[in-house]
Protein backbone atom coordinates (compact mmCIF):
# COMPACT_ATOMS: atom_id res chain seq x y z
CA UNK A 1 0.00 0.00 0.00
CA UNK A 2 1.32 3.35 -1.01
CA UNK A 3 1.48 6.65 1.33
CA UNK A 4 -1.45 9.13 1.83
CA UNK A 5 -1.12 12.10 -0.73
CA UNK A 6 -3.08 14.94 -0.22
CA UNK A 7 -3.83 17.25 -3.51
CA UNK A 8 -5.90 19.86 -5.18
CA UNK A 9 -9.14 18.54 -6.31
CA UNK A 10 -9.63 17.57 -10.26
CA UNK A 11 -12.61 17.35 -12.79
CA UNK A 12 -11.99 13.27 -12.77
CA UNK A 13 -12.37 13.22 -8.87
CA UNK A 14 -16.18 13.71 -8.96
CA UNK A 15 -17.55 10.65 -9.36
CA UNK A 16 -15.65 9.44 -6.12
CA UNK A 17 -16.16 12.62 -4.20
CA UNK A 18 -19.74 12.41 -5.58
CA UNK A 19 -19.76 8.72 -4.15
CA UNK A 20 -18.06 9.76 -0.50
CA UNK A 21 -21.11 12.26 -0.58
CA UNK A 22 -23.80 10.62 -1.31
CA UNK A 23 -23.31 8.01 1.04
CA UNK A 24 -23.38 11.12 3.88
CA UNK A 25 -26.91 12.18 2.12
CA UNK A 26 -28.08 8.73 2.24
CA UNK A 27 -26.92 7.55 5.60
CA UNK A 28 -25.42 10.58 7.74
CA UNK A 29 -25.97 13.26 9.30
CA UNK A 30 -23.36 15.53 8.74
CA UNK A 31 -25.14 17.17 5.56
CA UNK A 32 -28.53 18.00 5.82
CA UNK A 33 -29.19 17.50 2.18
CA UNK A 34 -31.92 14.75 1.57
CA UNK A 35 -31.65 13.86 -2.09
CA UNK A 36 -28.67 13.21 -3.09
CA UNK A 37 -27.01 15.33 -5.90
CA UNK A 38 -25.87 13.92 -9.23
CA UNK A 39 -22.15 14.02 -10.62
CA UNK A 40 -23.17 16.87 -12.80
CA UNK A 41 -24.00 18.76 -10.00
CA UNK A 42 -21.26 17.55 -7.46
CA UNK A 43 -19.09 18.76 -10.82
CA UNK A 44 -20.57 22.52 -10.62
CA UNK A 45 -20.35 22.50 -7.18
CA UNK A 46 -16.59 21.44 -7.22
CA UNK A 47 -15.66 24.04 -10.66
CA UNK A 48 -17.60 26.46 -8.92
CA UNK A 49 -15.63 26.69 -5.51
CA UNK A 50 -12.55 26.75 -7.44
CA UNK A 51 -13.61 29.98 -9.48
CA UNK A 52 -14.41 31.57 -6.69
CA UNK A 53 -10.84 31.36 -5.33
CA UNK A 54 -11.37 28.96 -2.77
CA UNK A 55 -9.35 25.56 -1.42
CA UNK A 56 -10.60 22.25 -2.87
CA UNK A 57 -8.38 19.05 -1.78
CA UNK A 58 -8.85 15.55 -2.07
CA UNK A 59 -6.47 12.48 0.15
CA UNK A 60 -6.01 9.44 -1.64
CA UNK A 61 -4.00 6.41 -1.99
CA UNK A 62 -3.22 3.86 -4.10
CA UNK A 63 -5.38 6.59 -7.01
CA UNK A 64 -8.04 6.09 -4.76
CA UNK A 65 -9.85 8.93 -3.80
CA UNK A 66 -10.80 8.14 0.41
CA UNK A 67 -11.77 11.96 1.43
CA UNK A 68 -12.28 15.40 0.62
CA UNK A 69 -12.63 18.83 2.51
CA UNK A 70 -13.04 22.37 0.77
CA UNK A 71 -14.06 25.55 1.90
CA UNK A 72 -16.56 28.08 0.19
CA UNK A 73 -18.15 31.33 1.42
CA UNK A 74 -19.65 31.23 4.89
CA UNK A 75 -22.69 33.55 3.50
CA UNK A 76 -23.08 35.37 0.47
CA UNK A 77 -23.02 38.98 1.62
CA UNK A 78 -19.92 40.83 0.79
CA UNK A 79 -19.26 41.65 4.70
CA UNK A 80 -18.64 38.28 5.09
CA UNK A 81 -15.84 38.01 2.15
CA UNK A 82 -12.81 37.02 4.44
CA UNK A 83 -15.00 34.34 6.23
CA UNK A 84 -15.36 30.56 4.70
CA UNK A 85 -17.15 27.44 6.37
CA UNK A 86 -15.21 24.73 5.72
CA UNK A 87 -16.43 20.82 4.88
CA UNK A 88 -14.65 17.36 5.19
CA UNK A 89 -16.23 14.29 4.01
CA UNK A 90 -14.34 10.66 4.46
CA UNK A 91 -15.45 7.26 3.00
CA UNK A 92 -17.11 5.39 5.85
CA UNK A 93 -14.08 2.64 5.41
CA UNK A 94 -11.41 5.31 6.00
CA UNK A 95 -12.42 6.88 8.88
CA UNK A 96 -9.99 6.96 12.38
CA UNK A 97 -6.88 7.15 9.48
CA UNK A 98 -5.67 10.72 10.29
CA UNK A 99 -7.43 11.64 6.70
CA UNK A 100 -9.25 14.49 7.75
CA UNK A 101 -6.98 15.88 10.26
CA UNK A 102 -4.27 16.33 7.12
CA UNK A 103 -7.23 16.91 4.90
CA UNK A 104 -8.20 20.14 7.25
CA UNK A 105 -4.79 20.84 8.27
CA UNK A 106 -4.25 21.63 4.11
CA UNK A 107 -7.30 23.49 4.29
CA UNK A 108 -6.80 25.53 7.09
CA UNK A 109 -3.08 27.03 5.61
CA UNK A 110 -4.26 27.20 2.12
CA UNK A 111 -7.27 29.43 3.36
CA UNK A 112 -5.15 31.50 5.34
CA UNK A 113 -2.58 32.03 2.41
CA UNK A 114 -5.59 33.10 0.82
CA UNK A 115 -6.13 35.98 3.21
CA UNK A 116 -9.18 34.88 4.72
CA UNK A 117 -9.45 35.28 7.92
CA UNK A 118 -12.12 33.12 10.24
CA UNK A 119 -13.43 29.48 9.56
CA UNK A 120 -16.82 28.56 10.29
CA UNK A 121 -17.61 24.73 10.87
CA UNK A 122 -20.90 24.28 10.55
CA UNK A 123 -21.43 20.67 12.03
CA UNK A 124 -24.72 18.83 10.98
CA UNK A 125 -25.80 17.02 14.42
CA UNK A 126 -24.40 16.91 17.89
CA UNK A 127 -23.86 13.15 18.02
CA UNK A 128 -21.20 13.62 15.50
CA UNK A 129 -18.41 13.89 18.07
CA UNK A 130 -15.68 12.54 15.59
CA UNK A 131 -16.55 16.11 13.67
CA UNK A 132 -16.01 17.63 16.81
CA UNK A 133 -13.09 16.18 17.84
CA UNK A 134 -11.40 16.73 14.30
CA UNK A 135 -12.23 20.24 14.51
CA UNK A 136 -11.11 21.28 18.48
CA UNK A 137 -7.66 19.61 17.58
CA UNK A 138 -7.30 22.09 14.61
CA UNK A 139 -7.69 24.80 16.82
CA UNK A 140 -11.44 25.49 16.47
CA UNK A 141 -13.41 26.79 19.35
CA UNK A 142 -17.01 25.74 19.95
CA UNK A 143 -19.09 28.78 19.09
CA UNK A 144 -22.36 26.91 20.19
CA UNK A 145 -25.61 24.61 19.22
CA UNK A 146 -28.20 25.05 17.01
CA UNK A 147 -31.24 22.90 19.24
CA UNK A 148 -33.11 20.48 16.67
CA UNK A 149 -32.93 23.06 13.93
CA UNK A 150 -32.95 20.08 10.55
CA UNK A 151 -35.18 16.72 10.51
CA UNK A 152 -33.52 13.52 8.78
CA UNK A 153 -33.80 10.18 9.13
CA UNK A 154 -36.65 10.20 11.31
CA UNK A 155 -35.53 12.37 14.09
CA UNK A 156 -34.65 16.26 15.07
CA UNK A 157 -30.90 17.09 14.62
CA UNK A 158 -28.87 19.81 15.93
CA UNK A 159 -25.98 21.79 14.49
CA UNK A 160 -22.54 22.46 16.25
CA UNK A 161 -21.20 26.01 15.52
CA UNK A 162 -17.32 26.00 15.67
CA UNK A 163 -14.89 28.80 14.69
CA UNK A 164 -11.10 29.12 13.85
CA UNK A 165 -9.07 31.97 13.61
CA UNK A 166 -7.12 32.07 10.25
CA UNK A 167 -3.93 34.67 9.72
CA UNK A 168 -4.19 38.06 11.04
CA UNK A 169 -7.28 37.50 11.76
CA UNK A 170 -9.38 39.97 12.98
CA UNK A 171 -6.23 42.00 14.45
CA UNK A 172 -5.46 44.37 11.18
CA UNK A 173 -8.10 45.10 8.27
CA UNK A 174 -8.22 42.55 5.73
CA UNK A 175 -6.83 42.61 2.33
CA UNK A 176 -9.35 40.81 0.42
């Protein structure tokens, strides 16, 4: 078995990414999405976070594609430019490798390079302590829950609000 690579996302990495996904839609809770999207759209989704300037990766060995975390605007108003939420999605048999730690590690400098200047992880339910856990040990502070705010699978599900500091943060005005 070859090492772990970490590396900007491609155009032939959708249909895995679109399979790490759907699987989350399907059976998780970490997106709130019900229906799960097409390649076509997982394919806009991915071109369209790289126009917009911001850090797509994928991890994979062996050319397989095990995980993926990018970051896109936190909200769409312009006061919120230097702000991103970040997401990290990791096939169910690769989980507990270290994968998204380097995944968001990458993610974290890139976006910083970038000049942004706060994360936002916006974790979909509360049981999802490995989410959590990934994000406190990259330096994220819990901001606070969102109480039964989305409905999947049959029950109410809450959303963790976690934050990270990125650069100068919020210590000198931003140059974005």
């Amino acid at each position: 078995m070859s090492e772990l690579a970490t590396r900007a996302a491609r155009a032939d990495d959708v249909p895995s990414i679109t399979a790490i996904y759907v699987e989350q839609v399907l059976y998780g809770s970490a997106t709130f999405e019900i229906v799960p999207p097409d390649e076509a759209e997982m394919a806009r989704r991915l071109a369209d976070t790289m126009a917009g300037g911001y850090p797509y990766f994928v991890a994979e060995r062996d050319r397989r594609v095990l995980g993926y975390a990018y970051a896109g605007p936190y909200r769409e108003r312009p006061a919120y430019r230097n702000t991103i939420e970040d997401s990290v999605y990791i096939a169910s048999d690769s989980r507990g490798l270290g994968i998204g730690g380097r995944l968001l590690r990458q993610l974290i400098d890139a976006a910083a390079g970038a000049g942004f200047r706060q994360m936002i992880a916006v974790i979909g339910d509360s049981k999802n302590v490995a989410s959590v856990r990934l994000h406190k040990a990259a330096g994220f502070t819990d901001i606070g829950t969102l109480r039964s705010v989305g409905y999947k699978h049959s029950r109410w599900l809450d959303v963790v609000l976690m934050q990270r500091v990125l650069g100068a943060g919020d210590t000198s005005p931003p140059n974005r």
